[in-house]
N, C-alpha and C. Protein backbone atom coordinates (compact mmCIF):
# COMPACT_ATOMS: atom_id res chain seq x y z
N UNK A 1 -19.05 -23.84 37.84
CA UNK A 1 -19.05 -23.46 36.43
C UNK A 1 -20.07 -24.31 35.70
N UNK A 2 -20.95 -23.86 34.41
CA UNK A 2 -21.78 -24.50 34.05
C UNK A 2 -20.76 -24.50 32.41
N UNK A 3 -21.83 -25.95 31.77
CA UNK A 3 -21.26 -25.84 30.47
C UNK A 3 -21.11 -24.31 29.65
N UNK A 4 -21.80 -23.66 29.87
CA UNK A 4 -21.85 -22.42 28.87
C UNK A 4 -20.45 -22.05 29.27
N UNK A 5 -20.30 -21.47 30.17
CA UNK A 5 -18.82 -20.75 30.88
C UNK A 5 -17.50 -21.60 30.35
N UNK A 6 -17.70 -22.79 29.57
CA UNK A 6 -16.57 -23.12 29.52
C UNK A 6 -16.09 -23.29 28.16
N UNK A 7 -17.29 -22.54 27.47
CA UNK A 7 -17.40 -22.71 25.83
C UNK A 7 -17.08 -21.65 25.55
N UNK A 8 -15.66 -21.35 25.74
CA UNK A 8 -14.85 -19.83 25.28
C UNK A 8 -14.91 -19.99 23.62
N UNK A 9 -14.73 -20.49 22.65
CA UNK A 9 -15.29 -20.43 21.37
C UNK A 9 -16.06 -20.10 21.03
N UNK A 10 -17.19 -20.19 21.59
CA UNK A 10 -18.67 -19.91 20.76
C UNK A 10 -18.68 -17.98 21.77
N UNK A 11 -18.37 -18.40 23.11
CA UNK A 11 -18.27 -16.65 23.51
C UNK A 11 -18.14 -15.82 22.96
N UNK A 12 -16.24 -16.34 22.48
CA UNK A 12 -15.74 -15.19 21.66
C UNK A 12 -15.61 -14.95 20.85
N UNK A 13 -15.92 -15.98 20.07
CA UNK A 13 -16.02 -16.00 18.46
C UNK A 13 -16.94 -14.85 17.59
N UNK A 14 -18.04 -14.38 18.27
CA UNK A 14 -18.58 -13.21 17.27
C UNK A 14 -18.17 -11.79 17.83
N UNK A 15 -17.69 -11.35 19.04
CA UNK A 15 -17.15 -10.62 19.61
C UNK A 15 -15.75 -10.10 18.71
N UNK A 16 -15.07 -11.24 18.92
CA UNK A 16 -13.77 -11.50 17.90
C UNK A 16 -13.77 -11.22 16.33
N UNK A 17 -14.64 -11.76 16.09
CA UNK A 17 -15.24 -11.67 14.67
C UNK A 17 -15.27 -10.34 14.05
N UNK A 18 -16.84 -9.93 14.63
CA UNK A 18 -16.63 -8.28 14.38
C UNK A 18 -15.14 -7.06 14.94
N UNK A 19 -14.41 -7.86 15.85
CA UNK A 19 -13.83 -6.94 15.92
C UNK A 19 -12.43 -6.93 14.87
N UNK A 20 -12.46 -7.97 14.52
CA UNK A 20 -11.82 -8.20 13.16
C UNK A 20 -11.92 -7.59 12.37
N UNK A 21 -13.86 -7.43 12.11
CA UNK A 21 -13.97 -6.87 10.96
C UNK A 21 -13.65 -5.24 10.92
N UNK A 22 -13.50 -4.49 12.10
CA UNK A 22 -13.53 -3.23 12.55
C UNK A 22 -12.32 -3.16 11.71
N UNK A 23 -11.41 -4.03 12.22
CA UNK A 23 -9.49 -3.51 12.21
C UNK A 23 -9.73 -3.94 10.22
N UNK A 24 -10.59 -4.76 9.57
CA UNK A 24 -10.40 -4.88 8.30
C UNK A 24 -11.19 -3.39 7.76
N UNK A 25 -11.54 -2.70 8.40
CA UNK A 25 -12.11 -1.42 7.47
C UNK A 25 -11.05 -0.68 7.84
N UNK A 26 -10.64 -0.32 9.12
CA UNK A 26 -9.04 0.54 9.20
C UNK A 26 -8.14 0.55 8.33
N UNK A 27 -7.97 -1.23 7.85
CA UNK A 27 -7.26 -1.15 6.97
C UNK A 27 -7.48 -0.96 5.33
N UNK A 28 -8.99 -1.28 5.14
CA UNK A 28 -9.33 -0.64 3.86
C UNK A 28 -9.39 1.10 3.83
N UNK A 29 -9.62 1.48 4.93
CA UNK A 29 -9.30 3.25 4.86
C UNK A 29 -7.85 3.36 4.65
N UNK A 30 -6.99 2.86 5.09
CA UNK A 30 -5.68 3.25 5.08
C UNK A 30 -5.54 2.86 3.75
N UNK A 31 -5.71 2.09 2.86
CA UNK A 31 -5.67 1.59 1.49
C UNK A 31 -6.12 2.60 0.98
N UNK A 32 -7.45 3.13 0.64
CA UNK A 32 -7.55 4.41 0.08
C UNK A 32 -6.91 5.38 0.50
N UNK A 33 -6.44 5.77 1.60
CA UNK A 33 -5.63 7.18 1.94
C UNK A 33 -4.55 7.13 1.01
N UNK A 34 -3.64 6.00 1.14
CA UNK A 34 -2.72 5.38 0.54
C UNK A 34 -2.68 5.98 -0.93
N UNK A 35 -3.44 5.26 -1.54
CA UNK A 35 -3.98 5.40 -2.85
C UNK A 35 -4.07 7.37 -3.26
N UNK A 36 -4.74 7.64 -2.56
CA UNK A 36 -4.57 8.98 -2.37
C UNK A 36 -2.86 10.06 -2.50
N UNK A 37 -2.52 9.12 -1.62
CA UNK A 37 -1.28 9.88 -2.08
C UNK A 37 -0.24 9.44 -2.79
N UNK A 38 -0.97 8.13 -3.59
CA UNK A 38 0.00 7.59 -5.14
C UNK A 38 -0.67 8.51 -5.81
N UNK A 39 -1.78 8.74 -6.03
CA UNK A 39 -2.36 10.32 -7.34
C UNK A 39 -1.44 10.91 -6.93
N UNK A 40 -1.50 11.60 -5.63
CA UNK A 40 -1.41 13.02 -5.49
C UNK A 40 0.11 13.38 -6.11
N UNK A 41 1.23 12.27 -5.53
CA UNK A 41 2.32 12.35 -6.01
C UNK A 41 2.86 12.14 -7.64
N UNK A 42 1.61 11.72 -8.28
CA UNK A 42 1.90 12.15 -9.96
C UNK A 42 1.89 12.96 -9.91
N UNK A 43 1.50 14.20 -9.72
CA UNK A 43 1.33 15.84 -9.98
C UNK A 43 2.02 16.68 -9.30
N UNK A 44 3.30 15.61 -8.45
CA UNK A 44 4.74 16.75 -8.34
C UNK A 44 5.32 17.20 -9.49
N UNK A 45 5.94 18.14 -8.97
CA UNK A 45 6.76 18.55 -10.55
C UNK A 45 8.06 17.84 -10.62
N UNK A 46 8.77 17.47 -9.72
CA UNK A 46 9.92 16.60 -9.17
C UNK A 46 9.18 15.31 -9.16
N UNK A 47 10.45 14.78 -10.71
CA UNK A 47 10.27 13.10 -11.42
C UNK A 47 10.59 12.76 -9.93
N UNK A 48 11.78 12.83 -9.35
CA UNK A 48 12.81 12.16 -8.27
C UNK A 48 11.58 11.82 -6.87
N UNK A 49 10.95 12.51 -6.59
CA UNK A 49 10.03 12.54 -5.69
C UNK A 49 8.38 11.84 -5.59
N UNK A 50 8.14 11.85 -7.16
CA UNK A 50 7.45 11.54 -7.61
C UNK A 50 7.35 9.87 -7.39
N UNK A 51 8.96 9.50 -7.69
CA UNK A 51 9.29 8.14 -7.85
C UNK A 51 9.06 8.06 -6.60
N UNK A 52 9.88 8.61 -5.75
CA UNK A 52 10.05 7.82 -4.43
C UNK A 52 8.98 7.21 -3.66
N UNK A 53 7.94 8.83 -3.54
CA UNK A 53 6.64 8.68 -2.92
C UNK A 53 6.01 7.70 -3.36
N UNK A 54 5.89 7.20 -4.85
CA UNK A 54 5.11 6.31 -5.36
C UNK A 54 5.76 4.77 -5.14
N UNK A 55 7.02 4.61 -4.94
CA UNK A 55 7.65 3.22 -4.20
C UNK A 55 7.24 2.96 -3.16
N UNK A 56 7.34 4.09 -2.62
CA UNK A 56 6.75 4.00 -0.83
C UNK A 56 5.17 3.90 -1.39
N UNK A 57 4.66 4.20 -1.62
CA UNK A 57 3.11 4.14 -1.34
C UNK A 57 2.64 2.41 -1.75
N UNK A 58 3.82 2.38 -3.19
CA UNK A 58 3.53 0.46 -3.78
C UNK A 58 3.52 -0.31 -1.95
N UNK A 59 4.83 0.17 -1.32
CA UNK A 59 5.24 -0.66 -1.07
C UNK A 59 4.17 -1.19 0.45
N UNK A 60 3.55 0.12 0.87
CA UNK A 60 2.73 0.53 1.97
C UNK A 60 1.17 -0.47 1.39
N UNK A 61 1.07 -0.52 -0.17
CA UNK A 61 0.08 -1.26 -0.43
C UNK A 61 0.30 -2.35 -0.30
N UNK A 62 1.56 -3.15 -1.01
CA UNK A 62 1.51 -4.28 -0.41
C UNK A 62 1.82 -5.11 0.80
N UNK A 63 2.05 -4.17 2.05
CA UNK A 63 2.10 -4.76 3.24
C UNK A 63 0.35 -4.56 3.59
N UNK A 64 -0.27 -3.58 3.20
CA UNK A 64 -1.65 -3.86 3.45
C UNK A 64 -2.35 -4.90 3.19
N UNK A 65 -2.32 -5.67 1.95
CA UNK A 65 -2.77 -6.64 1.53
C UNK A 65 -1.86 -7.93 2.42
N UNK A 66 -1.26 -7.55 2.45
CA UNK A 66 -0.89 -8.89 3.76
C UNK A 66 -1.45 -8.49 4.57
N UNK A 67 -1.84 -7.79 5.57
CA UNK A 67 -2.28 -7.53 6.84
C UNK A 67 -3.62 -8.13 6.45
N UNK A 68 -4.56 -7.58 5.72
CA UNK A 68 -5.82 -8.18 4.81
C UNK A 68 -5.99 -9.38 5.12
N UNK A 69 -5.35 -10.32 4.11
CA UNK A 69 -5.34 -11.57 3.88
C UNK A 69 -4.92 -12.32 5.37
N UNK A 70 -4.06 -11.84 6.07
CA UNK A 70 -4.03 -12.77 7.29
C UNK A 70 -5.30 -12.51 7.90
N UNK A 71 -5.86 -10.88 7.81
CA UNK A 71 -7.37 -11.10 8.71
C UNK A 71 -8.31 -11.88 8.66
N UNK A 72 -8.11 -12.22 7.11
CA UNK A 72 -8.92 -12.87 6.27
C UNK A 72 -9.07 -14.81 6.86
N UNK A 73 -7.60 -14.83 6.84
CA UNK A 73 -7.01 -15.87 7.33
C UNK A 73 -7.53 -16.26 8.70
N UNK A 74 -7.83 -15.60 10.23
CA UNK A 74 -7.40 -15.42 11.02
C UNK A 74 -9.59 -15.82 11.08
N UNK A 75 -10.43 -14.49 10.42
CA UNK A 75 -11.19 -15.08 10.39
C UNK A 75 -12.28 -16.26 9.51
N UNK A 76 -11.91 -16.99 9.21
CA UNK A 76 -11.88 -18.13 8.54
C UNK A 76 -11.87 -19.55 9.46
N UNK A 77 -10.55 -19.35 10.11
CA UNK A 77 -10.10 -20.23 11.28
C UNK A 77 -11.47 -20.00 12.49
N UNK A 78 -11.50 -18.82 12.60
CA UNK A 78 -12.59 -19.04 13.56
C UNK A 78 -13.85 -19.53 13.59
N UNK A 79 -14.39 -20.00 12.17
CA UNK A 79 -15.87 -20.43 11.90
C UNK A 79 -15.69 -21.87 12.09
């Protein structure tokens, strides 16, 4: 084995990196889809449904933004 082979950090670190950044646009698409169907569900005619969909959609946003912020987190640690 030579020094390079044993410098798994610097290997995987931009490999890792970008592939981070891949799974952080998945999750900014899913944020707009999201978003998408908090509009769409103002323009039920059913208040009751209206509500619900739009709890669920809050609530779908803010587990996104955690997922986010740990990526965020996750690459940070790696520099």
């Amino acid at each position: 084995m030579n020094e390079e082979s044993n410098n798994t950090k610097g290997a995987a670190t931009p490999s890792l990196s970008a592939r981070i950044g891949d799974v952080q646009d998945v999750v900014a698409t899913c944020r707009y889809l999201n978003e998408a169907i908090f509009m769409a569900a103002g323009a039920l005619m059913n208040i009751d449904a209206t509500n619900a969909l739009q709890a669920v959609s809050s609530e779908i946003e803010d587990r996104l933004l955690v997922v986010r912020d740990g990526l965020d987190a996750i690459r940070e640690a790696l520099r």
